[in-house]
Protein backbone atom coordinates (compact mmCIF):
# COMPACT_ATOMS: atom_id res chain seq x y z
CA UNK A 1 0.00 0.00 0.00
CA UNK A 2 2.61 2.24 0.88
CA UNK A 3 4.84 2.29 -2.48
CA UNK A 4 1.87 1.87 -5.10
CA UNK A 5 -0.14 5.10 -3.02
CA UNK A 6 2.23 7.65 -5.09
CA UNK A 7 2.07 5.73 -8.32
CA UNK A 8 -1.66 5.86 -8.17
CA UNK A 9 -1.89 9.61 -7.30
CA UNK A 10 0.54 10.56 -10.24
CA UNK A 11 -1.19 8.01 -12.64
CA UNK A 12 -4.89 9.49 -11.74
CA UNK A 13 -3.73 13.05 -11.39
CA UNK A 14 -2.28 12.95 -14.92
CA UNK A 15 -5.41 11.24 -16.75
CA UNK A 16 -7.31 13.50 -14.96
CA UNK A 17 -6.21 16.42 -16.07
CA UNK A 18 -5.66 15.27 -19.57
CA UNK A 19 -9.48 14.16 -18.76
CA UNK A 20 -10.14 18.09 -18.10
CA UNK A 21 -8.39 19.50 -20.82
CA UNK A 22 -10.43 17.40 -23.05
CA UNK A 23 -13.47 18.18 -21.36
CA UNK A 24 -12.23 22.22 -21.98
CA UNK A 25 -12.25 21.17 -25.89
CA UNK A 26 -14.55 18.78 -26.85
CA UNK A 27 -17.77 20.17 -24.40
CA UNK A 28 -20.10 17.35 -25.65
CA UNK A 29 -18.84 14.81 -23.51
CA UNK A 30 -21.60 12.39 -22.02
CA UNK A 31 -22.19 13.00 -17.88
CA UNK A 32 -21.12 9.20 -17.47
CA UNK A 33 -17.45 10.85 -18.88
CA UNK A 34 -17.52 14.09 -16.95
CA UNK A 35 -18.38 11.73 -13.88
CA UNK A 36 -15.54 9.49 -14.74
CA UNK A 37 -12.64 12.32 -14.99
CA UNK A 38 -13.80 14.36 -11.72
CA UNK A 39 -13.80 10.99 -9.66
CA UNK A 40 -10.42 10.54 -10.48
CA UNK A 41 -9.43 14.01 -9.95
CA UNK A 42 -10.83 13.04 -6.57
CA UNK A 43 -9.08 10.31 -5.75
CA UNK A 44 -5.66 11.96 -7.09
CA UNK A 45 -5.87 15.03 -4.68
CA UNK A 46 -6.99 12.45 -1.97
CA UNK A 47 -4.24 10.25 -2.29
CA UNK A 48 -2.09 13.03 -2.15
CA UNK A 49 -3.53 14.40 0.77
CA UNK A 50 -2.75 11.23 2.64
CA UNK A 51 0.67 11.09 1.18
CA UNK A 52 1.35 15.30 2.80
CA UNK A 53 -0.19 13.76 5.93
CA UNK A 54 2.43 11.07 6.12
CA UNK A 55 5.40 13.58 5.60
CA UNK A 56 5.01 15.28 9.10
């Protein structure tokens, strides 16, 4: 848990802001999509969250 908690908030963070680029381009996107790219926004600035926490 420990080593793959960065890899997963770098690997989510980046698709999700590729994800919201995209979205900033193409505004047609289906809800299901939108839903999609801000849950793994979520999850990136969570995991990094708990990786700050774990710093101090």
């Amino acid at each position: 848990m420990k080593k793959s908690l960065p890899l997963t908030a770098m690997i989510t963070g980046f698709v999700s802001f590729v994800g919201i680029i995209y979205m900033m381009l193409h505004p047609e996107l289906p809800s299901v999509l939108v839903f999609i790219i801000y849950g793994l926004a979520t999850c990136a600035g969570l995991c990094g969250l708990l990786l700050m926490g774990k710093k101090k």
